[in-house]
Structure formats: C-alpha cells, structure tokens
PDB file of N, CA and C in Angstrom:
ATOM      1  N   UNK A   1     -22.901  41.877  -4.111  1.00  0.00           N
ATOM      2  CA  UNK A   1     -22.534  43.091  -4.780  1.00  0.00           C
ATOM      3  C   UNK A   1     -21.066  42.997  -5.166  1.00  0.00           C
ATOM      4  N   UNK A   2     -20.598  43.086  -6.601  1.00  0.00           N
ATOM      5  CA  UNK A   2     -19.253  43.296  -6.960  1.00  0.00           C
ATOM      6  C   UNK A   2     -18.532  44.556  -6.234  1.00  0.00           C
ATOM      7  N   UNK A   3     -17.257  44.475  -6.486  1.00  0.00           N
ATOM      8  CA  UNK A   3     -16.365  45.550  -6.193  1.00  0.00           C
ATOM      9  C   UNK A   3     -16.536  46.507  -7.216  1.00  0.00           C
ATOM     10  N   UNK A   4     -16.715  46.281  -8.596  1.00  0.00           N
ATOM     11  CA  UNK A   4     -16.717  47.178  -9.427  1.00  0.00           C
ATOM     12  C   UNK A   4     -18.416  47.817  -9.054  1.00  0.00           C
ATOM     13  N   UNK A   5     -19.072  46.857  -9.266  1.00  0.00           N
ATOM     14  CA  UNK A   5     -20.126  48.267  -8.642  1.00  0.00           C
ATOM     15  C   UNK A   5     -20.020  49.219  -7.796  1.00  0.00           C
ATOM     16  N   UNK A   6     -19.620  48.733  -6.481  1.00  0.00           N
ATOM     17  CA  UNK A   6     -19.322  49.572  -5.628  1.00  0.00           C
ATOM     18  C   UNK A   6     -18.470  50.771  -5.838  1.00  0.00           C
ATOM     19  N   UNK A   7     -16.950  50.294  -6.517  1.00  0.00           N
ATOM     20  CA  UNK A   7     -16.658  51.552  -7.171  1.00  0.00           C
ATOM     21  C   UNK A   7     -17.300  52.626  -7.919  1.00  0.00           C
ATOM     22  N   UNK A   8     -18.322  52.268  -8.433  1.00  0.00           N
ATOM     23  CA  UNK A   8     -18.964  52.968  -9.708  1.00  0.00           C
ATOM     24  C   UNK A   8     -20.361  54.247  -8.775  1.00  0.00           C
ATOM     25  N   UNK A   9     -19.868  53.889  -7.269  1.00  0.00           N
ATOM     26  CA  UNK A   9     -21.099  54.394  -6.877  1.00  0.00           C
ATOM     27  C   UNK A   9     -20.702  55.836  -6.249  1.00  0.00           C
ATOM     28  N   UNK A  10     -21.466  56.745  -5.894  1.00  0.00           N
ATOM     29  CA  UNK A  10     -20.641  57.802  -5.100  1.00  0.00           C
ATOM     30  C   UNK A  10     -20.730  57.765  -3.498  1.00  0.00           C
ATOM     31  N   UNK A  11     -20.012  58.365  -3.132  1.00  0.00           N
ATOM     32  CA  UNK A  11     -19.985  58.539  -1.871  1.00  0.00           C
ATOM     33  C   UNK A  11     -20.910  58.352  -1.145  1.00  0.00           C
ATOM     34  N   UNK A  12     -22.025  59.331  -1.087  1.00  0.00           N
ATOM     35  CA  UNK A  12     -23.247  59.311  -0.324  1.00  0.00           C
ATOM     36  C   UNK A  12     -24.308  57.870  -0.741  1.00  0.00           C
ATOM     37  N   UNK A  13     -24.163  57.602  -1.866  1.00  0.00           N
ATOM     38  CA  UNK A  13     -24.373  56.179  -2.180  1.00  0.00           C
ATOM     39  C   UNK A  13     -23.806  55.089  -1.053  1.00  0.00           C
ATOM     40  N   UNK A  14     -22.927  55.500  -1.276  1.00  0.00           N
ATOM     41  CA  UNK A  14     -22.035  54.170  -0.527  1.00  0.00           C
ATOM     42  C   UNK A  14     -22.791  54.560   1.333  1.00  0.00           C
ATOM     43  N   UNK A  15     -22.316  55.284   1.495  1.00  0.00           N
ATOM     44  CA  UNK A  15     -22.998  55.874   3.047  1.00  0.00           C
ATOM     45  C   UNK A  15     -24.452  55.001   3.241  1.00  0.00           C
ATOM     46  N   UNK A  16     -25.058  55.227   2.212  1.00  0.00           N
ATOM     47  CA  UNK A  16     -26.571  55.053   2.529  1.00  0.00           C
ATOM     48  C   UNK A  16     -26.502  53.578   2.150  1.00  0.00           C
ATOM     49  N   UNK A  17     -25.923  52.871   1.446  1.00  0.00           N
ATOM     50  CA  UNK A  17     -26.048  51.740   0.972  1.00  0.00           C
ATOM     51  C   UNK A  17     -25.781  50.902   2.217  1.00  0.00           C
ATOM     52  N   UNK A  18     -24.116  51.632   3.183  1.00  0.00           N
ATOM     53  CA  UNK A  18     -23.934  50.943   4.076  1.00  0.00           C
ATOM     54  C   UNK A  18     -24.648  50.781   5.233  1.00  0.00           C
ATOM     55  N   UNK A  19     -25.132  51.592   5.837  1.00  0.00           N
ATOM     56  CA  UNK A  19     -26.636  51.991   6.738  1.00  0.00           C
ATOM     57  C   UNK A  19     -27.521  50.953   6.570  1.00  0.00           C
ATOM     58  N   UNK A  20     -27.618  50.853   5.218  1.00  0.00           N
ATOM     59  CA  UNK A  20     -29.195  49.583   4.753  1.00  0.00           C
ATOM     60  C   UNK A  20     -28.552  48.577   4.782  1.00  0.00           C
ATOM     61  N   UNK A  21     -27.676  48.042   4.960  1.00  0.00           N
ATOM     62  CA  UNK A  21     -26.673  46.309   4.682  1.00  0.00           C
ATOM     63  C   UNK A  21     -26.919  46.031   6.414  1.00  0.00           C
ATOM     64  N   UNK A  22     -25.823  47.167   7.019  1.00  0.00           N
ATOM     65  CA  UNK A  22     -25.915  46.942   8.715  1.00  0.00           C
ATOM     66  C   UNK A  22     -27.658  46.879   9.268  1.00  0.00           C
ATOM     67  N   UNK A  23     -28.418  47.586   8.990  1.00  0.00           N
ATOM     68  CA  UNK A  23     -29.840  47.675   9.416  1.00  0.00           C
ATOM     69  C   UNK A  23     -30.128  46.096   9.245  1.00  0.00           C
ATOM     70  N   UNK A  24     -29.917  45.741   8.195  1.00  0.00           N
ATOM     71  CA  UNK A  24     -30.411  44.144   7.419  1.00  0.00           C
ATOM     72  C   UNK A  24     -30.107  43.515   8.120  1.00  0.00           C
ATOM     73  N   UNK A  25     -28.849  43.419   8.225  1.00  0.00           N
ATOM     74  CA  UNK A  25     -27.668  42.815   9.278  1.00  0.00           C
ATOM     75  C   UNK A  25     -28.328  42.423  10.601  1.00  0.00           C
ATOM     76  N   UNK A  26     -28.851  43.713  11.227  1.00  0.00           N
ATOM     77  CA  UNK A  26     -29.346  43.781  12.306  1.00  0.00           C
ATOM     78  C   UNK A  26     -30.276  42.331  12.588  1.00  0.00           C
ATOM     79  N   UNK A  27     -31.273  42.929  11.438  1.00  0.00           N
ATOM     80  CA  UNK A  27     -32.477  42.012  10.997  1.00  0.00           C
ATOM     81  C   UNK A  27     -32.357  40.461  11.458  1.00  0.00           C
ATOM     82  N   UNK A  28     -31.172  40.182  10.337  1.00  0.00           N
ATOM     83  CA  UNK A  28     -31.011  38.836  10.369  1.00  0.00           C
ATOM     84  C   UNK A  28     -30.417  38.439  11.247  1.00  0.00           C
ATOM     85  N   UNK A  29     -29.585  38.677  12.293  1.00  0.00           N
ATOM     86  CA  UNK A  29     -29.022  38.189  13.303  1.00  0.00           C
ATOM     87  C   UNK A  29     -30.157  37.778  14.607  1.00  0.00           C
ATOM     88  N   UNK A  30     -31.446  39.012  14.402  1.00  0.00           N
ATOM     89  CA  UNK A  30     -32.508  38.778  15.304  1.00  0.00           C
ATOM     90  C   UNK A  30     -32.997  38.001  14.985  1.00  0.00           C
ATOM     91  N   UNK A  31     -33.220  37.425  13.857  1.00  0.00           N
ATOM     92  CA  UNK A  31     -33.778  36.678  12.766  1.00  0.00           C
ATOM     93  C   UNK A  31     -33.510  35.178  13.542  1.00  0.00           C
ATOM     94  N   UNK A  32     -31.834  35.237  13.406  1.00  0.00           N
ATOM     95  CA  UNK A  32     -31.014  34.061  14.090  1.00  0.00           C
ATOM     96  C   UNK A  32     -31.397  33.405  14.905  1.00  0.00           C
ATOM     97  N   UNK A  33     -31.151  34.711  16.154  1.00  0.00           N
ATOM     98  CA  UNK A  33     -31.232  34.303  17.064  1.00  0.00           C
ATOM     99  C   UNK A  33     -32.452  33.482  17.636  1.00  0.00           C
ATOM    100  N   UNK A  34     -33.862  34.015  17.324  1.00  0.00           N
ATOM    101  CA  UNK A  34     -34.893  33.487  17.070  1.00  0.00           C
ATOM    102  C   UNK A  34     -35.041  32.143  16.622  1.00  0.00           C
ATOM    103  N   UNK A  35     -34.056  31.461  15.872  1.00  0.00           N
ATOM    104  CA  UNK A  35     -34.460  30.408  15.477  1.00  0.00           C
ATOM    105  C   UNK A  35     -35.179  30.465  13.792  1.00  0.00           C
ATOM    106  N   UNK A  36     -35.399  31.826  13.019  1.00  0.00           N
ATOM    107  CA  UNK A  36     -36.435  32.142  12.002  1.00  0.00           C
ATOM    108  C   UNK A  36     -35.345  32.246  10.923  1.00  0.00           C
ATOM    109  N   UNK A  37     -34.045  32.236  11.083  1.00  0.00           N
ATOM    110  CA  UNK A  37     -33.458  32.568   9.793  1.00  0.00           C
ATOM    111  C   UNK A  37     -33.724  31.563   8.803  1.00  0.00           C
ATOM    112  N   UNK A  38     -33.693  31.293   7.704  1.00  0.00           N
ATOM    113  CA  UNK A  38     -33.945  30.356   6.698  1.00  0.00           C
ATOM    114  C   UNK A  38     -32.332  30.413   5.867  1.00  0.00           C
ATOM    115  N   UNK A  39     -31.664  31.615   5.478  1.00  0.00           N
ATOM    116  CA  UNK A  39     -30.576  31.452   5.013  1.00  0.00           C
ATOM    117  C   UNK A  39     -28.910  32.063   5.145  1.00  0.00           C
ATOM    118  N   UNK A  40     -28.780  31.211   6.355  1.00  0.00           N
ATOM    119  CA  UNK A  40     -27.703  32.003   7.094  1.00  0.00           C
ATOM    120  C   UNK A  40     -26.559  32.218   5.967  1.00  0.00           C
ATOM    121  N   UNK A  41     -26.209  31.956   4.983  1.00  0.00           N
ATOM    122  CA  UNK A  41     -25.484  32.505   4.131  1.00  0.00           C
ATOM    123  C   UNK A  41     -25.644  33.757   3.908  1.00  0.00           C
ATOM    124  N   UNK A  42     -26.703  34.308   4.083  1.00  0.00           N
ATOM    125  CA  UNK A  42     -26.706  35.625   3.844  1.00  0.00           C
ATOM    126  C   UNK A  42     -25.745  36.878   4.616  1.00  0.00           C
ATOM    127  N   UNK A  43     -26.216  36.609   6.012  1.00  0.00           N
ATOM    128  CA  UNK A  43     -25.525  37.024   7.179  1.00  0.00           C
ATOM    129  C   UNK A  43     -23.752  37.080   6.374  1.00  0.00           C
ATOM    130  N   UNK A  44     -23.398  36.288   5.899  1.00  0.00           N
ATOM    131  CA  UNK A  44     -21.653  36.306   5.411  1.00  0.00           C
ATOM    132  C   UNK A  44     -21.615  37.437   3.983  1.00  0.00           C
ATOM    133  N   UNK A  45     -22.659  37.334   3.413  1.00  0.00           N
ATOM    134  CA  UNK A  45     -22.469  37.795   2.463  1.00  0.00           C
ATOM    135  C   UNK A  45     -22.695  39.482   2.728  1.00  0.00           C
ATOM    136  N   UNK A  46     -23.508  40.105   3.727  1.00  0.00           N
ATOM    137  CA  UNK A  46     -23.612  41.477   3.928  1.00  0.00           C
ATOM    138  C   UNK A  46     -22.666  41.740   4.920  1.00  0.00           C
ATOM    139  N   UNK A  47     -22.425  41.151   5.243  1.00  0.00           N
ATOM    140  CA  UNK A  47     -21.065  41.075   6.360  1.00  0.00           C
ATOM    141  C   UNK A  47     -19.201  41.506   5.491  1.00  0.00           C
ATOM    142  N   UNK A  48     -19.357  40.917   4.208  1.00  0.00           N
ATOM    143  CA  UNK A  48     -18.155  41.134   3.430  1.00  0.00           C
ATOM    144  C   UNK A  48     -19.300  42.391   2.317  1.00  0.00           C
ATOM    145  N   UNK A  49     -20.016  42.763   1.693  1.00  0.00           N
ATOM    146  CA  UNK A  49     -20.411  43.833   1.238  1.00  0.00           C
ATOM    147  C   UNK A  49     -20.112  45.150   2.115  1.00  0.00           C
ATOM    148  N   UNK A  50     -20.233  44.834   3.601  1.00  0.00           N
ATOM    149  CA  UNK A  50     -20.144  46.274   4.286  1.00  0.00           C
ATOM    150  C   UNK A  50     -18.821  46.280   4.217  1.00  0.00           C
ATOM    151  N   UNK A  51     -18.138  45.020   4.543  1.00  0.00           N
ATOM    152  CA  UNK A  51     -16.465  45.373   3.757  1.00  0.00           C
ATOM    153  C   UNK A  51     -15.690  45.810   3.158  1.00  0.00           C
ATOM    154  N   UNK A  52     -16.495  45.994   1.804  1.00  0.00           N
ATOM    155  CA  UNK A  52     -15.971  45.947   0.708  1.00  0.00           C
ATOM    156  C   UNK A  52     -16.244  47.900   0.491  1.00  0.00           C
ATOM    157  N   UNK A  53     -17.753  47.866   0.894  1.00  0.00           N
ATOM    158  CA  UNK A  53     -17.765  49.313   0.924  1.00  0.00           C
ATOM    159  C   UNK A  53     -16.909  49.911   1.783  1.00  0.00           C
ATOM    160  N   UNK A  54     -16.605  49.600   3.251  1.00  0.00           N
ATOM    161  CA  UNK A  54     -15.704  50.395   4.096  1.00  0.00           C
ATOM    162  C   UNK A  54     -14.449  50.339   3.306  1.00  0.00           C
ATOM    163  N   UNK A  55     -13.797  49.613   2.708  1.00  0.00           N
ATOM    164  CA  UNK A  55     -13.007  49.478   2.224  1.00  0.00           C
ATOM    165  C   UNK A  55     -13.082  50.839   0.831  1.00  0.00           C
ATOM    166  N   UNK A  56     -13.766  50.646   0.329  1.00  0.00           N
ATOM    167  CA  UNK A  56     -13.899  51.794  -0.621  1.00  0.00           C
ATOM    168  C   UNK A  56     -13.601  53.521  -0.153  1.00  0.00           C
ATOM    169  N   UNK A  57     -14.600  53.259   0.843  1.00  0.00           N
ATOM    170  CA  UNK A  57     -15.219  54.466   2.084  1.00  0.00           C
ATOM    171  C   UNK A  57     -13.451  55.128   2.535  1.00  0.00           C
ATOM    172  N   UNK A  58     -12.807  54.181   2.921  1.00  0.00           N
ATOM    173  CA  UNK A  58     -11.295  54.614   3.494  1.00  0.00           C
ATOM    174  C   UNK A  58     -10.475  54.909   2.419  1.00  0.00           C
ATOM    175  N   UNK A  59     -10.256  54.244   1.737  1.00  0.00           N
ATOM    176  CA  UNK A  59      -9.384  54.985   0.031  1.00  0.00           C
ATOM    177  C   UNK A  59      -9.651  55.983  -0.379  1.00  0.00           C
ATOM    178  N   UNK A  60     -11.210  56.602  -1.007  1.00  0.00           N
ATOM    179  CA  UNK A  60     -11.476  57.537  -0.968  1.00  0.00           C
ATOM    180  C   UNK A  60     -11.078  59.168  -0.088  1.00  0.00           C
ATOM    181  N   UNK A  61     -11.156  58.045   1.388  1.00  0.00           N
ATOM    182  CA  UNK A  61     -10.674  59.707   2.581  1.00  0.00           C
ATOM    183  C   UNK A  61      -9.461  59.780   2.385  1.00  0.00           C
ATOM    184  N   UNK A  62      -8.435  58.934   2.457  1.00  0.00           N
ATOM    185  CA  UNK A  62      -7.101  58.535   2.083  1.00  0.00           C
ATOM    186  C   UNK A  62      -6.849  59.695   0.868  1.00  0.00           C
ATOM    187  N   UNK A  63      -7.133  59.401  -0.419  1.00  0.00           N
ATOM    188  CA  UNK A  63      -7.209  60.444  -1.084  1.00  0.00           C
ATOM    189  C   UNK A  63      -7.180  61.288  -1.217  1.00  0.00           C
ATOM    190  N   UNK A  64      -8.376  62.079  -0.657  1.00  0.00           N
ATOM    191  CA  UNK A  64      -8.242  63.634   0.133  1.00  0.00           C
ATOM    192  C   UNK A  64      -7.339  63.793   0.925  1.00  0.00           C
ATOM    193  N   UNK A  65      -7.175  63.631   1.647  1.00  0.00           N
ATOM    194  CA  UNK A  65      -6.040  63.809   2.709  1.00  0.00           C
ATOM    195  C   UNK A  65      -5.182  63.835   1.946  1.00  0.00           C
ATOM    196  N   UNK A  66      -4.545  63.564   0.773  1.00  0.00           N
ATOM    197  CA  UNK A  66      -2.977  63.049   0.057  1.00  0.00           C
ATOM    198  C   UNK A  66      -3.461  64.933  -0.945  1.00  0.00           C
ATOM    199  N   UNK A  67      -4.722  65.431  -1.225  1.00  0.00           N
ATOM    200  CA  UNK A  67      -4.536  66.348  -1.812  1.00  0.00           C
ATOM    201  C   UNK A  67      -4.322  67.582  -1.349  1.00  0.00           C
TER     202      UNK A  67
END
C-alpha cells in the first residue's frame, strides 16, 4: 500500500484497515511458526503498512490538538 493512498483514506478507514493488517499479521506469524508460511516477505510488508498508517493515525491527532 502507498503512502499516498493511505493519505487519501479517512480516518475510520484507516482504523479499520489497521485492525485487518494486525489480524493478518496475527495469521501469518501462526502461519510461521507452524512451519506453513510460503511467503515470509509478506510478514515485512504489513508490518511497515501498519506503519505507515500509525504514522498517518498520529499527524492527524497532532492536528487537532494544534486547533
């Protein structure tokens, strides 16, 4: 997922988006551990998406607070 998407999304978007990345997250680490993962690249890549949204997620509150 780009940064500019993420910008483009709203709030409660982002909330729910982040919920479903970590859930996944979850997934694949059980996945791991198991021995069943097939593409541990993935694991890095929802790992910097929930990033990128928290990152969004805090600027936004930042914001408010400044108004």
């Amino acid at each position: 997922m780009k940064m500019k998407e993420i910008v483009e999304m709203s709030t409660d978007e982002l909330l729910t988006k982040r919920r479903d990345l970590r859930q996944e997250s979850l997934h694949l680490r059980l996945q791991q551990q198991s021995g069943q993962l097939e593409q541990p690249s993935r694991l890095r890549l929802l790992r910097r998406d929930v990033a990128r949204i928290e990152t969004v997620l805090s600027q936004r509150a930042r914001q408010t607070e400044k108004q």
